[in-house]
PDB file of N, CA and C in Angstrom:
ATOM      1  N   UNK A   1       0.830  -1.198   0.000  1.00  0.00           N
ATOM      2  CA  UNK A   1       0.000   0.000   0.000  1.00  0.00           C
ATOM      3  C   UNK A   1       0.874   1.260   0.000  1.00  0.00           C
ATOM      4  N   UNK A   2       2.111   1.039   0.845  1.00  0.00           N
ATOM      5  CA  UNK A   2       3.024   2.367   0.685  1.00  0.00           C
ATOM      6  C   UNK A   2       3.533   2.731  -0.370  1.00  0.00           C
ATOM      7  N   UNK A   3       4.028   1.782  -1.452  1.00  0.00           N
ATOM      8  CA  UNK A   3       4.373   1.635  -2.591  1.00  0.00           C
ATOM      9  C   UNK A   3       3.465   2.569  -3.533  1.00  0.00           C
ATOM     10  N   UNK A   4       2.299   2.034  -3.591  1.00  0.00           N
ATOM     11  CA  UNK A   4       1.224   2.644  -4.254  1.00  0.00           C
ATOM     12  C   UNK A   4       0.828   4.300  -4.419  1.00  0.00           C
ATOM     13  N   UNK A   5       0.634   4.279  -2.639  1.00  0.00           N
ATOM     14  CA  UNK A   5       0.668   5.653  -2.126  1.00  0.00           C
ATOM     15  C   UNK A   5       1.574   6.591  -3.351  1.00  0.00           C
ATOM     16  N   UNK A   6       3.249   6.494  -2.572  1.00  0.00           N
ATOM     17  CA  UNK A   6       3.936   7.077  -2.930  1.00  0.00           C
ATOM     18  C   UNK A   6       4.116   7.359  -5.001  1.00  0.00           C
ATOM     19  N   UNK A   7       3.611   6.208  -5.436  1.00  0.00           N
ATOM     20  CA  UNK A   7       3.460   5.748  -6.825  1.00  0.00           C
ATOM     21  C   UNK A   7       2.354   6.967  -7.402  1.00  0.00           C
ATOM     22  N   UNK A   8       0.938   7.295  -6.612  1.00  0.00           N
ATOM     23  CA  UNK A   8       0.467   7.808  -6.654  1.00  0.00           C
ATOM     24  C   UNK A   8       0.930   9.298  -6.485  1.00  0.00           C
ATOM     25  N   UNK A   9       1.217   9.539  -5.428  1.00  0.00           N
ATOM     26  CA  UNK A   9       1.387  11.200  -5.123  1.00  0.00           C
ATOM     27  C   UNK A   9       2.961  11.307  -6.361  1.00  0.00           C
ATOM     28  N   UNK A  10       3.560  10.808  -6.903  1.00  0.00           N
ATOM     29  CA  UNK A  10       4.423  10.714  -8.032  1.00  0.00           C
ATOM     30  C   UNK A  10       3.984  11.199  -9.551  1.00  0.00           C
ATOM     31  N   UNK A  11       2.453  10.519  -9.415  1.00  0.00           N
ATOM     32  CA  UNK A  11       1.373  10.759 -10.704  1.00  0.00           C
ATOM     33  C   UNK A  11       1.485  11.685 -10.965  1.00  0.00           C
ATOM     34  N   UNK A  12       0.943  12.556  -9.755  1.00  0.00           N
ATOM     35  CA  UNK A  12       0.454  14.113  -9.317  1.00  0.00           C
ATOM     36  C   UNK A  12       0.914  14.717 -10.095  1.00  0.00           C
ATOM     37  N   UNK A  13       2.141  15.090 -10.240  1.00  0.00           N
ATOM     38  CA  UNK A  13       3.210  15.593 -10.933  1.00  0.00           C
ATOM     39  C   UNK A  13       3.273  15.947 -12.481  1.00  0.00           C
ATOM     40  N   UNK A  14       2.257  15.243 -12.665  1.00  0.00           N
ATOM     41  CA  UNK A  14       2.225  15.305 -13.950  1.00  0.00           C
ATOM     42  C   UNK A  14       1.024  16.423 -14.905  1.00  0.00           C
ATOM     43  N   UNK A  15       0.250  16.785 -13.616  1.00  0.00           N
ATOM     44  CA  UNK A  15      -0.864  17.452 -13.481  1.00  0.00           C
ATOM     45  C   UNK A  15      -0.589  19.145 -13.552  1.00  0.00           C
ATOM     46  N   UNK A  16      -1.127  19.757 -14.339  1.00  0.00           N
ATOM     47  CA  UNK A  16      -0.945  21.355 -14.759  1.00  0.00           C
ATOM     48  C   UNK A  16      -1.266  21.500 -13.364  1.00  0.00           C
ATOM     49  N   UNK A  17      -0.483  22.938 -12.760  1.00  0.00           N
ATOM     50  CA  UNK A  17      -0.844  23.603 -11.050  1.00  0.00           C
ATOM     51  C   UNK A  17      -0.080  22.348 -10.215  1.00  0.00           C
ATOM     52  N   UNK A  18       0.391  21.241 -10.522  1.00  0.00           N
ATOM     53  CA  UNK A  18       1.003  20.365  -9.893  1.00  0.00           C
ATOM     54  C   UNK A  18       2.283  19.705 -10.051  1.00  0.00           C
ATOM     55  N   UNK A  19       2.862  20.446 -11.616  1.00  0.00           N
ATOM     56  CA  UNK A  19       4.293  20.059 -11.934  1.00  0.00           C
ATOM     57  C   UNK A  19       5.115  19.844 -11.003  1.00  0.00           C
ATOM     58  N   UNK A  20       6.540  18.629 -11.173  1.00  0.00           N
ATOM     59  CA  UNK A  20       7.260  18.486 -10.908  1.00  0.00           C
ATOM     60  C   UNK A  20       8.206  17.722 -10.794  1.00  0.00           C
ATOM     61  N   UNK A  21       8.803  18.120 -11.725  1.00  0.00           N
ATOM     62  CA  UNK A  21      10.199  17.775 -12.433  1.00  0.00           C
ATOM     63  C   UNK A  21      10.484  16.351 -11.789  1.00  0.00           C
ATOM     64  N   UNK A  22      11.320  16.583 -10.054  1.00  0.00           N
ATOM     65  CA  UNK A  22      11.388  15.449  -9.593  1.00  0.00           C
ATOM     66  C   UNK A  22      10.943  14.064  -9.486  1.00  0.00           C
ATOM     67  N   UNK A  23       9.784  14.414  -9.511  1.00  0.00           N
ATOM     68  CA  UNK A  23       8.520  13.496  -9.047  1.00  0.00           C
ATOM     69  C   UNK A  23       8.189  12.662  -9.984  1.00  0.00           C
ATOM     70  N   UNK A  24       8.199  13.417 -11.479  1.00  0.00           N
ATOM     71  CA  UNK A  24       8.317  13.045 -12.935  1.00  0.00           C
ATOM     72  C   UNK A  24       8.811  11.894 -12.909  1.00  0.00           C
ATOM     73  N   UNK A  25      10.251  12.073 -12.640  1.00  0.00           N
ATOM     74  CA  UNK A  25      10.965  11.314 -12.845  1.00  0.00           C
ATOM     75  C   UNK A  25      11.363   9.912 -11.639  1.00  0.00           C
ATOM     76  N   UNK A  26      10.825  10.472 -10.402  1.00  0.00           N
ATOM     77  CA  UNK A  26      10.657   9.438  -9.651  1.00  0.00           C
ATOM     78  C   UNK A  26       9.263   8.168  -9.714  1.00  0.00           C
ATOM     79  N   UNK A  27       8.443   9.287 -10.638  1.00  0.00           N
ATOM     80  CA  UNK A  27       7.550   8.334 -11.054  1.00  0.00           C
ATOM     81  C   UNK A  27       7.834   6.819 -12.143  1.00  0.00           C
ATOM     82  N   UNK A  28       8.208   7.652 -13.010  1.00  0.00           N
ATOM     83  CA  UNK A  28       9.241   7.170 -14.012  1.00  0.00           C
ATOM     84  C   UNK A  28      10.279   5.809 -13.387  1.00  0.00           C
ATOM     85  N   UNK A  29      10.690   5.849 -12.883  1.00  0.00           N
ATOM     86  CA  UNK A  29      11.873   5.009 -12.155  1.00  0.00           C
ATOM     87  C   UNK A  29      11.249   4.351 -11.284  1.00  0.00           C
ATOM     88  N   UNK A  30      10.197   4.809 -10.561  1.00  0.00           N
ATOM     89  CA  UNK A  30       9.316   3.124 -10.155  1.00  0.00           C
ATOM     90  C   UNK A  30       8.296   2.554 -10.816  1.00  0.00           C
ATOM     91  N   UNK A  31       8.069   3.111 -11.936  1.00  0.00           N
ATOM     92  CA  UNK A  31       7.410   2.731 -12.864  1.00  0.00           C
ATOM     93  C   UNK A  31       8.064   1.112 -13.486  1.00  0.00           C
ATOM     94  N   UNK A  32       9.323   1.840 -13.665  1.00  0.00           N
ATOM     95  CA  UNK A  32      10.303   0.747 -14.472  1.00  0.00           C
ATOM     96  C   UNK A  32      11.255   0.067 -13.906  1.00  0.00           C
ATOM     97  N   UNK A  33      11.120   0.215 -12.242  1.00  0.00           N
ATOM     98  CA  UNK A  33      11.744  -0.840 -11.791  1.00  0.00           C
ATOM     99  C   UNK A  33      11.657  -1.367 -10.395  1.00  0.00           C
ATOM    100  N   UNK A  34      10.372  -0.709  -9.631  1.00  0.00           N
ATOM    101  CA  UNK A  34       9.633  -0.973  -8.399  1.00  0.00           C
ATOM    102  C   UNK A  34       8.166  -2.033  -8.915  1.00  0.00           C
ATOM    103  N   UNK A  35       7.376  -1.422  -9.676  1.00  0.00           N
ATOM    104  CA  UNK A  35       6.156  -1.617 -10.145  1.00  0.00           C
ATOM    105  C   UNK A  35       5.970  -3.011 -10.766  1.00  0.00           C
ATOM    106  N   UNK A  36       7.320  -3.627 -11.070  1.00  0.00           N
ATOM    107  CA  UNK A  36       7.050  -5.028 -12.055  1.00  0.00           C
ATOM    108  C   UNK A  36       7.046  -5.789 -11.188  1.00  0.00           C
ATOM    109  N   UNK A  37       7.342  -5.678  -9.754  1.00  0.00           N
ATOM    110  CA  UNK A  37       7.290  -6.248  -8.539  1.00  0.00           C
ATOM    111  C   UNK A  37       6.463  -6.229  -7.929  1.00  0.00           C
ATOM    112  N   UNK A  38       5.557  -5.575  -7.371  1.00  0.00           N
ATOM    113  CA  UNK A  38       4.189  -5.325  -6.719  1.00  0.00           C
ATOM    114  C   UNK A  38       3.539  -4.730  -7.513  1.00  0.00           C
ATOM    115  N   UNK A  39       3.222  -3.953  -8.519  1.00  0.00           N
ATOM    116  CA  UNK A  39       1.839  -3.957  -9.477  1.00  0.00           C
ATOM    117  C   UNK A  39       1.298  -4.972 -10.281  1.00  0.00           C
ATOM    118  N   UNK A  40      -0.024  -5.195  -9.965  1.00  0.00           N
ATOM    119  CA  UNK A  40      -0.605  -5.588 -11.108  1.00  0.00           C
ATOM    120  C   UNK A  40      -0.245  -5.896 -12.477  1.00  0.00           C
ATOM    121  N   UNK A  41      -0.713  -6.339 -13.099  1.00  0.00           N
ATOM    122  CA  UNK A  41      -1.001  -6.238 -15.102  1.00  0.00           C
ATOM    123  C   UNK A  41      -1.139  -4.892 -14.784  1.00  0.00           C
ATOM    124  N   UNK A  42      -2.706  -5.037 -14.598  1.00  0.00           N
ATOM    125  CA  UNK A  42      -3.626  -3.974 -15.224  1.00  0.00           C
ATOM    126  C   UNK A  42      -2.972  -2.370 -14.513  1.00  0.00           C
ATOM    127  N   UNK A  43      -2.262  -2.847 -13.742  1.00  0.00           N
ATOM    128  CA  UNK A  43      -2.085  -1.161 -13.284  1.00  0.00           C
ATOM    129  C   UNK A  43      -0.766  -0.416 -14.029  1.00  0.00           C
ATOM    130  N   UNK A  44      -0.091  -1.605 -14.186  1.00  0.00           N
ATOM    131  CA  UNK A  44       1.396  -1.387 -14.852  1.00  0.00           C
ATOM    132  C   UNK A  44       1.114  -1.133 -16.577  1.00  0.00           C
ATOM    133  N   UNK A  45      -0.073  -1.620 -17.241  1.00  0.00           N
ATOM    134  CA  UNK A  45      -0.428  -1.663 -18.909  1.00  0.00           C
ATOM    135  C   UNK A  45      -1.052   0.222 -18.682  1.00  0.00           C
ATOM    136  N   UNK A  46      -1.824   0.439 -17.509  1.00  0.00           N
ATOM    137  CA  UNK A  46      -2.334   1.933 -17.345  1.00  0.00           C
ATOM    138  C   UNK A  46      -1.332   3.222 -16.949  1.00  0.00           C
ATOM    139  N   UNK A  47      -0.543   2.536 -16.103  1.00  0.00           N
ATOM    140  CA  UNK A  47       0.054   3.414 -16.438  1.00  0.00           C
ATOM    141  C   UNK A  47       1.544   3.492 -17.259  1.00  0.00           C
ATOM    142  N   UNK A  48       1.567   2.915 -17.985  1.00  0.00           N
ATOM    143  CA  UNK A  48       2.853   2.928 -19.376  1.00  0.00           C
ATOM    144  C   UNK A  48       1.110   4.087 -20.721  1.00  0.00           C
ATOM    145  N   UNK A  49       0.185   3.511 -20.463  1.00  0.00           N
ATOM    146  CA  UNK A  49      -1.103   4.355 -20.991  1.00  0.00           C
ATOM    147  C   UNK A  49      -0.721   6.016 -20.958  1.00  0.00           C
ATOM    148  N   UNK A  50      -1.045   5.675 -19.714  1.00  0.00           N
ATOM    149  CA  UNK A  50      -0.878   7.538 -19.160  1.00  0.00           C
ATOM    150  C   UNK A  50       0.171   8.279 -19.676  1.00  0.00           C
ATOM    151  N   UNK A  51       1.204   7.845 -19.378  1.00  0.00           N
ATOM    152  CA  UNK A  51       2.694   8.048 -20.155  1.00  0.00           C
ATOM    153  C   UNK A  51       2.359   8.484 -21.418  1.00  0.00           C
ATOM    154  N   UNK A  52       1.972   7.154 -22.418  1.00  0.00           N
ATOM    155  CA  UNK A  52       1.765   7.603 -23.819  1.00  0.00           C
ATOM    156  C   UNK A  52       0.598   8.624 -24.016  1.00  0.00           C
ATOM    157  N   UNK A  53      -0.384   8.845 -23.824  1.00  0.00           N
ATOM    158  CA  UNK A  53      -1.537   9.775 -23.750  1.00  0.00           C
ATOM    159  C   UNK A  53      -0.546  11.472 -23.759  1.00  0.00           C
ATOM    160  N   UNK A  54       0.776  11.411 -23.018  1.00  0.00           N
ATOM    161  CA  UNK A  54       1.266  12.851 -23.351  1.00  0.00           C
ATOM    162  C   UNK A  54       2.160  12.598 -24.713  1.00  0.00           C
ATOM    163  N   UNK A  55       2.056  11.885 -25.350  1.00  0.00           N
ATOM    164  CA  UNK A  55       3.020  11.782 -26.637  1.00  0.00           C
ATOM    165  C   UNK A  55       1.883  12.177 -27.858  1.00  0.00           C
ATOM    166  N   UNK A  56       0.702  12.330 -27.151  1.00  0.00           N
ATOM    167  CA  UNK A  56      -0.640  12.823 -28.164  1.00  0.00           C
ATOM    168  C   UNK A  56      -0.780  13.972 -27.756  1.00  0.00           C
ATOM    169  N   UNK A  57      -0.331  14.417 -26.668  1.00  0.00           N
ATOM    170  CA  UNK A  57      -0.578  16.014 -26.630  1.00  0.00           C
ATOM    171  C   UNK A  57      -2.362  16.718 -25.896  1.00  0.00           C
ATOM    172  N   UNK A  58      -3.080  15.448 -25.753  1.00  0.00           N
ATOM    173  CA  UNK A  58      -4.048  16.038 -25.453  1.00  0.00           C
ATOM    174  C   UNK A  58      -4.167  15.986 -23.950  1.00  0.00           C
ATOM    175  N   UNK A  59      -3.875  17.103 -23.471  1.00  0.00           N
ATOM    176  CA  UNK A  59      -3.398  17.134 -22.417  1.00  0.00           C
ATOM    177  C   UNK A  59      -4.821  17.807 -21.526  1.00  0.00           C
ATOM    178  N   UNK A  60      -5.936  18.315 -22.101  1.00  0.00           N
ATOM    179  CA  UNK A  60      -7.140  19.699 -21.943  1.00  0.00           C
ATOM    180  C   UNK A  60      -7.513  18.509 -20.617  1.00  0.00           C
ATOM    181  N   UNK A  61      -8.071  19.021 -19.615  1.00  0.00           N
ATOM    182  CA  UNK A  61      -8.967  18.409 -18.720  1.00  0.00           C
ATOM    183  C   UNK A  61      -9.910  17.674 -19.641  1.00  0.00           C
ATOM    184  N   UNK A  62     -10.715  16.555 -18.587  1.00  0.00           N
ATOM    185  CA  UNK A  62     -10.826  15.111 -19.452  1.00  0.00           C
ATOM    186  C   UNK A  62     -10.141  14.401 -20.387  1.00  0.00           C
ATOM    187  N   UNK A  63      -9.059  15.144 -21.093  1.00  0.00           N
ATOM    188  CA  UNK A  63      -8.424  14.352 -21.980  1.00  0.00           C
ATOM    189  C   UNK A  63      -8.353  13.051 -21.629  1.00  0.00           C
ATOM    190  N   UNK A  64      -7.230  12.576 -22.852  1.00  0.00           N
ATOM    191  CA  UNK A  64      -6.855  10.925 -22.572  1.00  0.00           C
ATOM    192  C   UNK A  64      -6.089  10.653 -21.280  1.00  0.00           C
ATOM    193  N   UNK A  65      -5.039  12.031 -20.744  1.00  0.00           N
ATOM    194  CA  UNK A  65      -4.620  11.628 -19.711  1.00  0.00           C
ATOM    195  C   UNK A  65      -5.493  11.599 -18.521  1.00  0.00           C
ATOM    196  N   UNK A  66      -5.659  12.236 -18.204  1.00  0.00           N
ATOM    197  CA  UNK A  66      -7.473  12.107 -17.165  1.00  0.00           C
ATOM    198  C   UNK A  66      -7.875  11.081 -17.248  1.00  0.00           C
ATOM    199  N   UNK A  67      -8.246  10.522 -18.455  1.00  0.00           N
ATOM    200  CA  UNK A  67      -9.020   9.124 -18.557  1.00  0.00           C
ATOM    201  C   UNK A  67      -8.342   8.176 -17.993  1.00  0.00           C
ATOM    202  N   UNK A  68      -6.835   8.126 -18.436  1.00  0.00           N
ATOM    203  CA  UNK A  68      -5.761   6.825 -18.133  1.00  0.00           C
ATOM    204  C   UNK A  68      -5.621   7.114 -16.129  1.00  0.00           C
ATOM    205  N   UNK A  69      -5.783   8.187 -15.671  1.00  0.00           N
ATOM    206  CA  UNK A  69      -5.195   8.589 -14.298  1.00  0.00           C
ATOM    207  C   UNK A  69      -6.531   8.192 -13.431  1.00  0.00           C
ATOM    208  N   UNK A  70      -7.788   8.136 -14.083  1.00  0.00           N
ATOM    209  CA  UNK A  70      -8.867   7.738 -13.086  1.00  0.00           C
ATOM    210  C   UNK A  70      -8.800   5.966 -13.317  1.00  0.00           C
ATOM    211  N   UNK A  71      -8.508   5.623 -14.375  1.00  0.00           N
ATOM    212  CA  UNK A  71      -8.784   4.049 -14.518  1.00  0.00           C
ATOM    213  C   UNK A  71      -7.723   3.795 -13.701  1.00  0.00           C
ATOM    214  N   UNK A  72      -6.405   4.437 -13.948  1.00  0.00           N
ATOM    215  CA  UNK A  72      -5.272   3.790 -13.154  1.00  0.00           C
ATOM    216  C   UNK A  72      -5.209   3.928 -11.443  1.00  0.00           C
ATOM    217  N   UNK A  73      -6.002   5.000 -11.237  1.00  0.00           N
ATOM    218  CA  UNK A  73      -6.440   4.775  -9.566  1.00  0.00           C
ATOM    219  C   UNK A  73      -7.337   4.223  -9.319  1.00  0.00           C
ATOM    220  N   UNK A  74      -8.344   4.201  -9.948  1.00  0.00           N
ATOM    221  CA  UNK A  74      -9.698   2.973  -9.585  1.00  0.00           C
ATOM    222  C   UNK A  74      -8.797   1.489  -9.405  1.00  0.00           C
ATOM    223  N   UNK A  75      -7.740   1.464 -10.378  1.00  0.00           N
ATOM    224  CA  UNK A  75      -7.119  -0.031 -10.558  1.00  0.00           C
ATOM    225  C   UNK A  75      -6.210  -0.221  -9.535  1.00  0.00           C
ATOM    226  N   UNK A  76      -5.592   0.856  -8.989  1.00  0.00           N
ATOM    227  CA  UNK A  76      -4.868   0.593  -7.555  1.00  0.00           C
ATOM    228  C   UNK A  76      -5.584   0.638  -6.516  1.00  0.00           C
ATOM    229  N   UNK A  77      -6.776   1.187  -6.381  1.00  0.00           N
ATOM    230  CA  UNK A  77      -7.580   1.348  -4.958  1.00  0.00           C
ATOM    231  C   UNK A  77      -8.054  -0.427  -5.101  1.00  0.00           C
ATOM    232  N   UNK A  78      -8.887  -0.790  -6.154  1.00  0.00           N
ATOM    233  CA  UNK A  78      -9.304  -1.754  -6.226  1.00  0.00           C
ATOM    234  C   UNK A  78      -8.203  -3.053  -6.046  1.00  0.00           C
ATOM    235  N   UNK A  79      -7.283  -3.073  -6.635  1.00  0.00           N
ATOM    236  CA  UNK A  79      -6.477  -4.094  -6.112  1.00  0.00           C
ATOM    237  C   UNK A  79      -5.688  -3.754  -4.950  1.00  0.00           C
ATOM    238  N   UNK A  80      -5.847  -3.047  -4.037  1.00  0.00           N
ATOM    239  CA  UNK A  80      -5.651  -2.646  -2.851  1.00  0.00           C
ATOM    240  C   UNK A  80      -6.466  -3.560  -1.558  1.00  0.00           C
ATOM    241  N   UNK A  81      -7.972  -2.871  -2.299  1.00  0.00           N
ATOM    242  CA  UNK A  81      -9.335  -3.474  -1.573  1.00  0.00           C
ATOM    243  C   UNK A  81      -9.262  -5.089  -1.581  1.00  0.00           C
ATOM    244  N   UNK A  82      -9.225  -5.568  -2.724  1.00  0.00           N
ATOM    245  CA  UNK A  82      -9.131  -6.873  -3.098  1.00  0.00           C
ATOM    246  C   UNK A  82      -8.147  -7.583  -2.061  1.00  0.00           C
ATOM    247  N   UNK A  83      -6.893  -7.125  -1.865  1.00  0.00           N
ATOM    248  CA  UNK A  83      -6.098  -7.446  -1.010  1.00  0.00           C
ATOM    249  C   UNK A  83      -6.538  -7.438   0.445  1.00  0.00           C
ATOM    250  N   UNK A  84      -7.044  -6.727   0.778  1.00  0.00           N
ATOM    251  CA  UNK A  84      -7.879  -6.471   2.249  1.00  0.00           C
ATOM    252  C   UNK A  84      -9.498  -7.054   2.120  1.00  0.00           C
ATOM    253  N   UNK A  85      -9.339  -7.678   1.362  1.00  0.00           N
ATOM    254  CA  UNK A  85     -11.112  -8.490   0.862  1.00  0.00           C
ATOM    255  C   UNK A  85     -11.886  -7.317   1.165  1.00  0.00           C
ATOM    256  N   UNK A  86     -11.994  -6.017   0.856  1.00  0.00           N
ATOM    257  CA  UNK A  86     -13.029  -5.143   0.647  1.00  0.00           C
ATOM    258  C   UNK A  86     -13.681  -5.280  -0.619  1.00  0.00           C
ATOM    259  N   UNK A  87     -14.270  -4.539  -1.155  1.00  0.00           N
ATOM    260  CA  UNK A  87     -15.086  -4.014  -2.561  1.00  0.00           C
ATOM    261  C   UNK A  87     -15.645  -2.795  -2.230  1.00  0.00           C
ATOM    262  N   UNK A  88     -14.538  -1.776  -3.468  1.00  0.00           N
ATOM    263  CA  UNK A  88     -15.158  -0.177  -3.632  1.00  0.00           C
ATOM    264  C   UNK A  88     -16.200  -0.014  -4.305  1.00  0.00           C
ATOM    265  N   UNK A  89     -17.406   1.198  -4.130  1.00  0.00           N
ATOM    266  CA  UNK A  89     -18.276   1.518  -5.062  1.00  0.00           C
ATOM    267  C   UNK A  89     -17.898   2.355  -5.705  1.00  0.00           C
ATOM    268  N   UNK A  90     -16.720   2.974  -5.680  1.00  0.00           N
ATOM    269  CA  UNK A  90     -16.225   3.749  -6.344  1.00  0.00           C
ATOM    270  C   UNK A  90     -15.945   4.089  -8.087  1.00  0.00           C
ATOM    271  N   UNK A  91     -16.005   5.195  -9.250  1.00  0.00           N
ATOM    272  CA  UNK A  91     -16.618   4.338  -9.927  1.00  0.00           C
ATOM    273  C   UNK A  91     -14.678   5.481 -10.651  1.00  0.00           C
ATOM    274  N   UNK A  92     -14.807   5.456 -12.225  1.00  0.00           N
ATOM    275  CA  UNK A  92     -13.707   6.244 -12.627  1.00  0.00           C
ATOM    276  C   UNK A  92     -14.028   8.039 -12.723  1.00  0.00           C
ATOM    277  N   UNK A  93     -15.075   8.381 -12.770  1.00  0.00           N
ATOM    278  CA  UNK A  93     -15.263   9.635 -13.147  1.00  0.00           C
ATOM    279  C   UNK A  93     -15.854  10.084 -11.792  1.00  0.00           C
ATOM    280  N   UNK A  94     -15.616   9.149 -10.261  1.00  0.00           N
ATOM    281  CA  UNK A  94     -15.342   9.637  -9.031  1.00  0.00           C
ATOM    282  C   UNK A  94     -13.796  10.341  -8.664  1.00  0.00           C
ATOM    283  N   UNK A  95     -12.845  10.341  -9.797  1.00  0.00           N
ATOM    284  CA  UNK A  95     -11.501  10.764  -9.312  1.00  0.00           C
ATOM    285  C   UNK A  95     -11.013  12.088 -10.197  1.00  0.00           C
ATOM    286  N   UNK A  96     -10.920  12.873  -9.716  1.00  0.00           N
ATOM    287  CA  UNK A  96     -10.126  14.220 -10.820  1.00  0.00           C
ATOM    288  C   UNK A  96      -9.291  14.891  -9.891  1.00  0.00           C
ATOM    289  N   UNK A  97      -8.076  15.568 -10.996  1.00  0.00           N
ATOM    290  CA  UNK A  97      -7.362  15.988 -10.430  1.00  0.00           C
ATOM    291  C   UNK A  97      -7.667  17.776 -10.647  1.00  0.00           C
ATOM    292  N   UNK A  98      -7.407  18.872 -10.027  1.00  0.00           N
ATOM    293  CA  UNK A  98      -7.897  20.085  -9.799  1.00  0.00           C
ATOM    294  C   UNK A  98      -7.013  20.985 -10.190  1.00  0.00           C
ATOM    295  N   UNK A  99      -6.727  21.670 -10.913  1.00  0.00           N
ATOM    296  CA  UNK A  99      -5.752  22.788 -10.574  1.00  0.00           C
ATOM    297  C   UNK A  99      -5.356  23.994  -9.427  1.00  0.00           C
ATOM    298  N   UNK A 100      -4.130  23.923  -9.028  1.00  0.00           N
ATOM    299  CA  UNK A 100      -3.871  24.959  -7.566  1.00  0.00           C
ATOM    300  C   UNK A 100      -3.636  26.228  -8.472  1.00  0.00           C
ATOM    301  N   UNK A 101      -4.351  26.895  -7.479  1.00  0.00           N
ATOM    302  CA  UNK A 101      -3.993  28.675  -8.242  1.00  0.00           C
ATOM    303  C   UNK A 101      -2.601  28.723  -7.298  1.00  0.00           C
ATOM    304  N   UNK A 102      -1.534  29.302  -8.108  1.00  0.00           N
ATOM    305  CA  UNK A 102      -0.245  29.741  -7.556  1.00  0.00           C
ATOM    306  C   UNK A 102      -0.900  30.844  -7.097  1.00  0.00           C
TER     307      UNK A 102
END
């Protein structure tokens, strides 16, 4: 779950009002060499997704990256839950990310 966490607040980073460089790249680097170890398929195919979604440029709120960042947290909460025998009602267009006014 810490893994995840941190995997997550890494995402962030990638988010307009939320840049950061570091994080980018720490995302990046457990992407490709934490994640093949404790992620999923499905979370590791979403987010190599997300990644590509900025090589299209459509970056506008809801875009493709939005799309790939709610499936890819529904897919970590849920195989989270699964692990703790819960079940979320949670659905994908329960998750967005916001912009901070500097």
């Amino acid at each position: 779950e810490e893994q995840y966490k941190n995997f997550l607040e890494n995402l962030l980073a990638f988010f307009e009002g939320w840049h950061d460089k570091e994080k980018k790249k720490k995302f990046m680097i457990d992407l490709y060499t934490h994640a093949p170890l404790y992620a999923s398929d499905e979370v590791i195919k979403l987010a190599n997704e997300f990644l590509k979604s900025f090589k299209d440029k459509d970056l506008k709120q809801g875009g493709k990256s939005d799309i790939y960042y709610r499936k890819l947290v529904l897919a970590i909460r849920n195989e989270i839950k699964k692990l703790n025998k819960d079940k979320s009602s949670l659905r994908e267009g329960d998750f967005e990310i916001l912009k901070l006014d500097d």
